[in-house]
PDB file of N, CA and C in Angstrom:
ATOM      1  N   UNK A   1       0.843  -1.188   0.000  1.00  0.00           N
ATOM      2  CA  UNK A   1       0.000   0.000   0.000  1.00  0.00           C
ATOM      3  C   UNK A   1       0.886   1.248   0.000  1.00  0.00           C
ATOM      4  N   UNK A   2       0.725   2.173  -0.758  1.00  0.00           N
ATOM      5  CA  UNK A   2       1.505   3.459  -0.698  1.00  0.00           C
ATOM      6  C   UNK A   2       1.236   4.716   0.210  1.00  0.00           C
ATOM      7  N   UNK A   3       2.044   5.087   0.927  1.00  0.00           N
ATOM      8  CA  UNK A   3       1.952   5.983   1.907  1.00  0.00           C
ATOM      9  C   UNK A   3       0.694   6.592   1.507  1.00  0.00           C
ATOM     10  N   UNK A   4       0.634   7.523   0.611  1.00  0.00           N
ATOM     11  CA  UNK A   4      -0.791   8.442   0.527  1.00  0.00           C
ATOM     12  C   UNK A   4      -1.963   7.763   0.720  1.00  0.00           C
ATOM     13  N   UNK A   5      -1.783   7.165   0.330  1.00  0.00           N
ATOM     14  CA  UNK A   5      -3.088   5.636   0.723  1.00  0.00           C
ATOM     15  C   UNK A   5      -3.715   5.549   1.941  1.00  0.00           C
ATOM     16  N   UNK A   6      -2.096   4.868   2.373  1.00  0.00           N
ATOM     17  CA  UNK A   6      -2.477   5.104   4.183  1.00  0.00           C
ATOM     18  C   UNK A   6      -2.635   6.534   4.971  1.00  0.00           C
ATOM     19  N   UNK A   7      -1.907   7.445   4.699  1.00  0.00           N
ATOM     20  CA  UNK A   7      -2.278   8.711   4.967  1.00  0.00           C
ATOM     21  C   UNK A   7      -3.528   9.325   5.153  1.00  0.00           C
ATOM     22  N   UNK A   8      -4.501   8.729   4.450  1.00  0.00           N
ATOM     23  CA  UNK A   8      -5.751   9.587   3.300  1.00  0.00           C
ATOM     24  C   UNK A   8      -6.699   8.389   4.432  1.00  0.00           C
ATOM     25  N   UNK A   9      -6.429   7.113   5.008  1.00  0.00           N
ATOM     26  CA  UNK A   9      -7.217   6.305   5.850  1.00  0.00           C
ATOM     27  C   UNK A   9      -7.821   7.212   6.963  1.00  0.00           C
ATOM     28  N   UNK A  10      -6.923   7.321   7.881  1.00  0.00           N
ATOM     29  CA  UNK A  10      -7.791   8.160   8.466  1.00  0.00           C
ATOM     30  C   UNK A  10      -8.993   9.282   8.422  1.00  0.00           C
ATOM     31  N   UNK A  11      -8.528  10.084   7.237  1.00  0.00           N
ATOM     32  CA  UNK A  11      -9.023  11.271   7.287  1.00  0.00           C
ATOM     33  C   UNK A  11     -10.821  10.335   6.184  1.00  0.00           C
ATOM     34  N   UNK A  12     -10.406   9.267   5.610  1.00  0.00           N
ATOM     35  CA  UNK A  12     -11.614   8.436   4.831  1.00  0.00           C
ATOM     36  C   UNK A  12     -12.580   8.018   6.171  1.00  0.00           C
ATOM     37  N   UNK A  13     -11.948   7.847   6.998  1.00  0.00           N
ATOM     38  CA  UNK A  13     -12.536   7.427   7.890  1.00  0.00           C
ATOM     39  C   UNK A  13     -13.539   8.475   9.217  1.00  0.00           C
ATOM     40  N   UNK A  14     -13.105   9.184   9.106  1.00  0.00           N
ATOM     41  CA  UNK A  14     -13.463  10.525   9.911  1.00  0.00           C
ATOM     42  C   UNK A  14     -14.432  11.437   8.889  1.00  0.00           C
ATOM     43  N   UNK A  15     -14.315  11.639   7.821  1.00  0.00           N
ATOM     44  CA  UNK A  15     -15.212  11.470   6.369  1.00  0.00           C
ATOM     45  C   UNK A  15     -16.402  10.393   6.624  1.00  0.00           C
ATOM     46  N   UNK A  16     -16.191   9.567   6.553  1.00  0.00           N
ATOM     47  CA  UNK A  16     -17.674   8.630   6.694  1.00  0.00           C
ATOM     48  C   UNK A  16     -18.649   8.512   7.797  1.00  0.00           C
ATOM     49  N   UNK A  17     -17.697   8.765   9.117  1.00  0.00           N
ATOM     50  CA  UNK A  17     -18.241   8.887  10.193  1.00  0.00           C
ATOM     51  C   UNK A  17     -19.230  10.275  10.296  1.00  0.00           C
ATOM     52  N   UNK A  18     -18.914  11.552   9.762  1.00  0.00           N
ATOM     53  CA  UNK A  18     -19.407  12.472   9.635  1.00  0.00           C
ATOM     54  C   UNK A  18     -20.346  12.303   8.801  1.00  0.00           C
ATOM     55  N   UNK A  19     -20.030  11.694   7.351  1.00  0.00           N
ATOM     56  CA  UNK A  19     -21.301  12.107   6.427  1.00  0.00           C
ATOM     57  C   UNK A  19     -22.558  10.567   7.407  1.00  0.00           C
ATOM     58  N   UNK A  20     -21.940   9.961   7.929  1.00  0.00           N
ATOM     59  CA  UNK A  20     -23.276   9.171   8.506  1.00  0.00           C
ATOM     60  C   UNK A  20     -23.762   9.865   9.622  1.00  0.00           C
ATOM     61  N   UNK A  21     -23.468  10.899   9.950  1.00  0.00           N
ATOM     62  CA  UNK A  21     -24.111  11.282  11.010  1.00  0.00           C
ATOM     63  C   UNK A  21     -25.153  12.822  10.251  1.00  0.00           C
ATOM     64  N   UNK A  22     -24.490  12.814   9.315  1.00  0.00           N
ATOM     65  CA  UNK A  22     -25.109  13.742   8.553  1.00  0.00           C
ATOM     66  C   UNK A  22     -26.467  13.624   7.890  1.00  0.00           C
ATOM     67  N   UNK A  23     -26.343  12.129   7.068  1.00  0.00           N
ATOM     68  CA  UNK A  23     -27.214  11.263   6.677  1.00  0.00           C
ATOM     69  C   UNK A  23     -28.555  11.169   7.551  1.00  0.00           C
ATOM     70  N   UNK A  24     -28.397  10.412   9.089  1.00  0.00           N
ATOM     71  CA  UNK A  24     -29.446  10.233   9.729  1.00  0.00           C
ATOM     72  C   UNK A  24     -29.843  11.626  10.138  1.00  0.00           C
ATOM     73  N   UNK A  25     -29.182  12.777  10.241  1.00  0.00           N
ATOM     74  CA  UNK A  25     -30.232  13.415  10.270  1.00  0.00           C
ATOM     75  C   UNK A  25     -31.207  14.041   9.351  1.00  0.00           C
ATOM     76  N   UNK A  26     -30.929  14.068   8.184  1.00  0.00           N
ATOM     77  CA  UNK A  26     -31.335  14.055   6.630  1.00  0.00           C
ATOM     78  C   UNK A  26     -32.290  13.399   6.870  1.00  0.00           C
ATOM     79  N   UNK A  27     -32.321  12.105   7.036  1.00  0.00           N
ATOM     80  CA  UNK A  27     -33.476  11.264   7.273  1.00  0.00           C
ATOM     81  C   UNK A  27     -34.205  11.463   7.896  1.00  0.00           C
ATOM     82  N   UNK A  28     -33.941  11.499   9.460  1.00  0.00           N
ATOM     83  CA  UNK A  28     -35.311  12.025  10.380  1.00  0.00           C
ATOM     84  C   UNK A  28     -35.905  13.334   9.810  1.00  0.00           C
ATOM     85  N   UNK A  29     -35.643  14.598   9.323  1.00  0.00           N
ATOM     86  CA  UNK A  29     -36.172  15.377   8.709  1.00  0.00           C
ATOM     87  C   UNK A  29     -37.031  14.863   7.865  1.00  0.00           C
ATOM     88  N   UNK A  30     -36.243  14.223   6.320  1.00  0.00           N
ATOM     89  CA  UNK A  30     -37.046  13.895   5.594  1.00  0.00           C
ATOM     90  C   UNK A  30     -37.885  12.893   6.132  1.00  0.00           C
ATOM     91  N   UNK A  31     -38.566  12.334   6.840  1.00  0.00           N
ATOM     92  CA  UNK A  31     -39.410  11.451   7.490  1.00  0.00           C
ATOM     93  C   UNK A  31     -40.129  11.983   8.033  1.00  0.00           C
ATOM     94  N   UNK A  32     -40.313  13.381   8.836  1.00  0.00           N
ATOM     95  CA  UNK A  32     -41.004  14.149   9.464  1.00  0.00           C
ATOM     96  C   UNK A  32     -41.723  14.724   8.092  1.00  0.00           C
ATOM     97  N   UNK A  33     -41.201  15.243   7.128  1.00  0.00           N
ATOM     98  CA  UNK A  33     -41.754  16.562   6.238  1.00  0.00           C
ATOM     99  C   UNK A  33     -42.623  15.289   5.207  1.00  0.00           C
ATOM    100  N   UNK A  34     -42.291  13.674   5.450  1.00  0.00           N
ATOM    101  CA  UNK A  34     -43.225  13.225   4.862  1.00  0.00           C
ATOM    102  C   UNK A  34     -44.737  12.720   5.824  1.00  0.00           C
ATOM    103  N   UNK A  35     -44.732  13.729   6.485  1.00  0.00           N
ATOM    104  CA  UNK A  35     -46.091  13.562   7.449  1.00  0.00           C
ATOM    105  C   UNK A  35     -46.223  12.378   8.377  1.00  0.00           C
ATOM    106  N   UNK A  36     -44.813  11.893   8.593  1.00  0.00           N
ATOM    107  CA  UNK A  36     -44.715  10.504   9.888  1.00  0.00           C
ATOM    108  C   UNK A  36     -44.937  11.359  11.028  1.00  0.00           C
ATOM    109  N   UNK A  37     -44.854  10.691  12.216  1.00  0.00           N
ATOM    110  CA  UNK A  37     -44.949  11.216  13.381  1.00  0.00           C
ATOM    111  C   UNK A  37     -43.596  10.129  14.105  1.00  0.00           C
ATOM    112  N   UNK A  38     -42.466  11.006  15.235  1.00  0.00           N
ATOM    113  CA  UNK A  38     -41.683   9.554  15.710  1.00  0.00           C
ATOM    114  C   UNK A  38     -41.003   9.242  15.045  1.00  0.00           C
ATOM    115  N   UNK A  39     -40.169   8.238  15.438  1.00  0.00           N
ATOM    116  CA  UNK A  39     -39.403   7.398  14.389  1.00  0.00           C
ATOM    117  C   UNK A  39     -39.545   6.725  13.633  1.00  0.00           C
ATOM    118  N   UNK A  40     -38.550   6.733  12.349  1.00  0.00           N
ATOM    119  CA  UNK A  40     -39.031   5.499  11.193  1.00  0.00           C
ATOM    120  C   UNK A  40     -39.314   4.292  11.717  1.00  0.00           C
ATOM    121  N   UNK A  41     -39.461   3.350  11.441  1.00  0.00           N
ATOM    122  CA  UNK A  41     -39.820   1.884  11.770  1.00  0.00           C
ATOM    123  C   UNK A  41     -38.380   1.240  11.536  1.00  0.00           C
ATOM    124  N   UNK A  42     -38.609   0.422  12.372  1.00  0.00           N
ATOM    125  CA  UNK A  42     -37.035  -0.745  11.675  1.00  0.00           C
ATOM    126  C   UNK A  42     -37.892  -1.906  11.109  1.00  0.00           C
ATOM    127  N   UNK A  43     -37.051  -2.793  11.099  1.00  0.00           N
ATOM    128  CA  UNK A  43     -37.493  -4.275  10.186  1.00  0.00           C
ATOM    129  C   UNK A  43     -38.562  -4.960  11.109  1.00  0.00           C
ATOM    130  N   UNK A  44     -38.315  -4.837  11.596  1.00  0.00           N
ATOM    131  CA  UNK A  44     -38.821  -5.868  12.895  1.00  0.00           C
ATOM    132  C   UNK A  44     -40.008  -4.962  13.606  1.00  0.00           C
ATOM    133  N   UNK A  45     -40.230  -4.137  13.460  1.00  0.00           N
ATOM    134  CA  UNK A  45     -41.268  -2.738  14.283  1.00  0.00           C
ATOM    135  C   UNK A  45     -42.715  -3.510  14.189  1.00  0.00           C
ATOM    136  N   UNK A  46     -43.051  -4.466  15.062  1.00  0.00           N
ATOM    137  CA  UNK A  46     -44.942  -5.419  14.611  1.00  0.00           C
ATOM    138  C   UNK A  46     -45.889  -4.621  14.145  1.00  0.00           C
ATOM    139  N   UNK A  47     -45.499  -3.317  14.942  1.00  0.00           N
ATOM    140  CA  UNK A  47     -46.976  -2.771  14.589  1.00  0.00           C
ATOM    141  C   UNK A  47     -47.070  -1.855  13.371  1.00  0.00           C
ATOM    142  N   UNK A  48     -45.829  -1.916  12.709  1.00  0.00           N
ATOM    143  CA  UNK A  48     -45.666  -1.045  11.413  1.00  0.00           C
ATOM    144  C   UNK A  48     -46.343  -1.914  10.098  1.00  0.00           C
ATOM    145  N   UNK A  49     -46.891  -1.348   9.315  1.00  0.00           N
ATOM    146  CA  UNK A  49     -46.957  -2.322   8.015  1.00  0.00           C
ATOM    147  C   UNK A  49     -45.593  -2.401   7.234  1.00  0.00           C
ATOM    148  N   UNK A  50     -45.880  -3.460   6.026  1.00  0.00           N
ATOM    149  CA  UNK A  50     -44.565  -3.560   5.616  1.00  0.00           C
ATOM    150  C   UNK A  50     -44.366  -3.039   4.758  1.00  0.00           C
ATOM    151  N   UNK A  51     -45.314  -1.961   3.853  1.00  0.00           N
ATOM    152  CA  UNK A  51     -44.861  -0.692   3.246  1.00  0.00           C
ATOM    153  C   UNK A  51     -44.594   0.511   3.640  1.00  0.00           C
ATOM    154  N   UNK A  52     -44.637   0.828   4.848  1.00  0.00           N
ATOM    155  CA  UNK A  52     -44.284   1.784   5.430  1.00  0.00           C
ATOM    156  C   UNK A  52     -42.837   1.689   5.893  1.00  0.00           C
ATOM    157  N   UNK A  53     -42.584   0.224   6.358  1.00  0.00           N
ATOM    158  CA  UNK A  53     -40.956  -0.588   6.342  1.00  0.00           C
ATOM    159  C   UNK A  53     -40.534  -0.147   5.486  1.00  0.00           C
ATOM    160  N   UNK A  54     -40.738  -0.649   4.354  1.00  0.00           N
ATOM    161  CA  UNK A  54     -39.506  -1.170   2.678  1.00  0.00           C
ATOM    162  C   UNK A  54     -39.551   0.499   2.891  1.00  0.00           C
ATOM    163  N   UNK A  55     -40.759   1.713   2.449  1.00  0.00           N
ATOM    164  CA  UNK A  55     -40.508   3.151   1.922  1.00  0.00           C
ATOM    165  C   UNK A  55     -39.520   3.734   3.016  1.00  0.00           C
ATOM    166  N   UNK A  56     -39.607   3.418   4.611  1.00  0.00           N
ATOM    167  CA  UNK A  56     -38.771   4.060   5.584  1.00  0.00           C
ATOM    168  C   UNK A  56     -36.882   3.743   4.949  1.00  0.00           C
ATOM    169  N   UNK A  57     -36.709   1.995   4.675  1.00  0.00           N
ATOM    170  CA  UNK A  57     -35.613   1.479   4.363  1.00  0.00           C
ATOM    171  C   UNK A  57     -35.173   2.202   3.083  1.00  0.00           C
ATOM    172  N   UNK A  58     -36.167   2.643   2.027  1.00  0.00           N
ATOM    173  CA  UNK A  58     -35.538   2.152   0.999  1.00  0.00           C
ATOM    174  C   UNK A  58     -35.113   4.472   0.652  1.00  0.00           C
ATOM    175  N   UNK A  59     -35.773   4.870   1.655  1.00  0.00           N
ATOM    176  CA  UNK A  59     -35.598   6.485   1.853  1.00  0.00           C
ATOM    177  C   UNK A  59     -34.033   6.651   2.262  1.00  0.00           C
ATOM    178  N   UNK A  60     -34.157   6.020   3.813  1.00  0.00           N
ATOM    179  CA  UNK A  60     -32.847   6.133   4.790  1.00  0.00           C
ATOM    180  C   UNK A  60     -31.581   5.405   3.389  1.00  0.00           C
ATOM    181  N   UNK A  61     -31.721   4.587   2.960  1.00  0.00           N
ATOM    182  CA  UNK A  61     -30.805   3.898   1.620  1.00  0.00           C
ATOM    183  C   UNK A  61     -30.341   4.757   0.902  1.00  0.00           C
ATOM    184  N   UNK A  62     -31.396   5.769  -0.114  1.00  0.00           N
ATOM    185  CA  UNK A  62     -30.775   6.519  -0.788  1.00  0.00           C
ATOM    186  C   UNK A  62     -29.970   8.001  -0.359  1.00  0.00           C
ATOM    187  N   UNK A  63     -30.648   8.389   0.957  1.00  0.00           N
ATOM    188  CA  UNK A  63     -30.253   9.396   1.677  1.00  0.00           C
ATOM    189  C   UNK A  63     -28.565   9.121   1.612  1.00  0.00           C
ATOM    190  N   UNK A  64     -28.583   7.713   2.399  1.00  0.00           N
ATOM    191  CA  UNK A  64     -27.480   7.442   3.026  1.00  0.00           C
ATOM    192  C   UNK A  64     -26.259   7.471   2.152  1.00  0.00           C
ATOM    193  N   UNK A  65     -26.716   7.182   1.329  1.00  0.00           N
ATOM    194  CA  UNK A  65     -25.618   6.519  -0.479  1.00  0.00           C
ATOM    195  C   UNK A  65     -25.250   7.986  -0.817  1.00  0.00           C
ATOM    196  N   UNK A  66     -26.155   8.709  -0.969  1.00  0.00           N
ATOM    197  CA  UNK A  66     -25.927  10.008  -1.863  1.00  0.00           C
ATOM    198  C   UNK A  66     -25.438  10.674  -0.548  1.00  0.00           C
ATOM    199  N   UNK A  67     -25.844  11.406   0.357  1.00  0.00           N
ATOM    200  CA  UNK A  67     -24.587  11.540   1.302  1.00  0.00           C
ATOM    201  C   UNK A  67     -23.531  11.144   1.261  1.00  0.00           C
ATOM    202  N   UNK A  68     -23.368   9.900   1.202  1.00  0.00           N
ATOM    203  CA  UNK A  68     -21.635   9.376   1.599  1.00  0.00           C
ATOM    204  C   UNK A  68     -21.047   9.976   0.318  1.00  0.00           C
ATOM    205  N   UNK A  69     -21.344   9.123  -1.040  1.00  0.00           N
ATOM    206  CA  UNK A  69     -21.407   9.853  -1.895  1.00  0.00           C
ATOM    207  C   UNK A  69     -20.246  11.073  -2.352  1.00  0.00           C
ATOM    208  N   UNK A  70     -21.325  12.250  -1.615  1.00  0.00           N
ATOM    209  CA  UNK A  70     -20.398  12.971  -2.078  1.00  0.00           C
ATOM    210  C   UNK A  70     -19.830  13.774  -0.877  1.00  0.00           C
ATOM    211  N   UNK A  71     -20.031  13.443   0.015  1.00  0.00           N
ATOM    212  CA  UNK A  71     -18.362  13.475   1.171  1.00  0.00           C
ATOM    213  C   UNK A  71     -17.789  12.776   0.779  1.00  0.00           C
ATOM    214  N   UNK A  72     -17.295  11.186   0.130  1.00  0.00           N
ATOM    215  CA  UNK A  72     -16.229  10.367  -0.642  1.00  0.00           C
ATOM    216  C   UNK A  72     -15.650  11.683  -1.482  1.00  0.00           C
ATOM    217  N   UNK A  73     -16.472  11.403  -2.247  1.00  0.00           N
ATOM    218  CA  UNK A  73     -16.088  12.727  -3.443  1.00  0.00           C
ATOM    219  C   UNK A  73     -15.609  13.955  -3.341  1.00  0.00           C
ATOM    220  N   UNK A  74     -15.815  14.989  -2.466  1.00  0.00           N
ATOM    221  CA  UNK A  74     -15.049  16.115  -2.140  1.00  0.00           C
ATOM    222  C   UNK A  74     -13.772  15.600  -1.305  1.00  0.00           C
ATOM    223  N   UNK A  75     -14.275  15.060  -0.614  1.00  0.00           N
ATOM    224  CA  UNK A  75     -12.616  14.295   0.214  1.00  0.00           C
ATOM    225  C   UNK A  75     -11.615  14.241  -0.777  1.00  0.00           C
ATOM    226  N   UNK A  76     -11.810  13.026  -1.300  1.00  0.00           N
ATOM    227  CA  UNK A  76     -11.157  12.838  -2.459  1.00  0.00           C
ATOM    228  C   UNK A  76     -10.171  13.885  -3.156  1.00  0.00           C
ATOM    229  N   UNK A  77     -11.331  14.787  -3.344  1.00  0.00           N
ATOM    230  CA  UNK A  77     -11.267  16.201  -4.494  1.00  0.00           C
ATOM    231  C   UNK A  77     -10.214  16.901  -3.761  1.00  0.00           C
ATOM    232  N   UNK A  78     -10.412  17.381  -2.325  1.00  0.00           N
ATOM    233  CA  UNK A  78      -9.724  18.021  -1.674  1.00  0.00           C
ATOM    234  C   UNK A  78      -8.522  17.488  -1.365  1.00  0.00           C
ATOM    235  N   UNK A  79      -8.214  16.057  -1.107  1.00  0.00           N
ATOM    236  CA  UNK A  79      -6.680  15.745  -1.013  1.00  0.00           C
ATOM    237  C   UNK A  79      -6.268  16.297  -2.397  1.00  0.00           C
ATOM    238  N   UNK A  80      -6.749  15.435  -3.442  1.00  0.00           N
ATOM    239  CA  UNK A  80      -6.011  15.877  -4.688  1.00  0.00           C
ATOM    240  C   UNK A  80      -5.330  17.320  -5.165  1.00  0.00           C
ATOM    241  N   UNK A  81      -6.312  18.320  -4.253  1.00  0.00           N
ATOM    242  CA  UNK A  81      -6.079  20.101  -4.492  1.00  0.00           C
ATOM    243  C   UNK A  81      -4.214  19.840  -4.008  1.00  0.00           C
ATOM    244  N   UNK A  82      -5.019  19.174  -2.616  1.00  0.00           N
ATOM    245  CA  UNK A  82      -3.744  19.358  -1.722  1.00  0.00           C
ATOM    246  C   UNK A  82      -2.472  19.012  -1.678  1.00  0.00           C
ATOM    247  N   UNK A  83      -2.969  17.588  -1.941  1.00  0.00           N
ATOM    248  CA  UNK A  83      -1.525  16.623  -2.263  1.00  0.00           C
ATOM    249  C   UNK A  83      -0.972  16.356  -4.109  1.00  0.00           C
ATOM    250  N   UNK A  84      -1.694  16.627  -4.804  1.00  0.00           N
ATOM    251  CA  UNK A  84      -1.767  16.667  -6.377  1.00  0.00           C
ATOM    252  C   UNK A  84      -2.123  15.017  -6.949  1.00  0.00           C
ATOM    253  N   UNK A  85      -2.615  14.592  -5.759  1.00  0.00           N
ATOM    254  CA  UNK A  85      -2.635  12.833  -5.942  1.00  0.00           C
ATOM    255  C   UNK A  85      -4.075  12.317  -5.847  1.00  0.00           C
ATOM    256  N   UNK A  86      -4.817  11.451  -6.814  1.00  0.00           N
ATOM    257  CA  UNK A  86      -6.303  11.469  -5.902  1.00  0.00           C
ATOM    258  C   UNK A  86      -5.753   9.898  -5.169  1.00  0.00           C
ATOM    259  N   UNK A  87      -6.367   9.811  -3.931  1.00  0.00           N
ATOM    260  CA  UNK A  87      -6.174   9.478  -3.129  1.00  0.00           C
ATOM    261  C   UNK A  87      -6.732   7.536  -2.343  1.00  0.00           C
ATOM    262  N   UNK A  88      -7.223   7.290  -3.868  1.00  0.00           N
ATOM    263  CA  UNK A  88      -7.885   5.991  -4.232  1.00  0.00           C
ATOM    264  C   UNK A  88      -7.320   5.384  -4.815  1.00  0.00           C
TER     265      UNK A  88
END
């Protein structure tokens, strides 16, 4: 593995941790402004139906993707400014 590689771990890592914390709250918003009340449901929630499941899962999914997304992506972008290397 080449130094920048390992270098760029941490900071990938402190990057993901953020955009997931970023993510869930994206979600609880968007879950509120779609007229829920409370928290989404998980898998297992009995008293939820199971389209209200899959739409809660399949919301928090794309939130989550396109968040990470593009914190990956500016990360990325920004070592490269920095170091002249992209970092993958």
């Amino acid at each position: 593995m080449k130094v920048d590689k390992v270098a760029y771990k941490p900071v990938g890592l402190a990057l993901g941790m953020g955009a997931g914390m970023v993510a869930g709250a994206l979600f609880r918003q968007a879950w509120k402004r779609l007229g829920h009340e409370g928290e989404a449901p998980g898998a297992a929630d009995e008293d939820r139906r199971w389209g209200e499941i899959l739409v809660a899962a399949a919301l928090q999914g794309a939130i989550f993707s396109t968040v990470r997304a593009a914190v990956e992506r500016g990360g990325a972008t920004a070592a490269k400014r920095l170091t002249g290397k992209w970092p993958g």
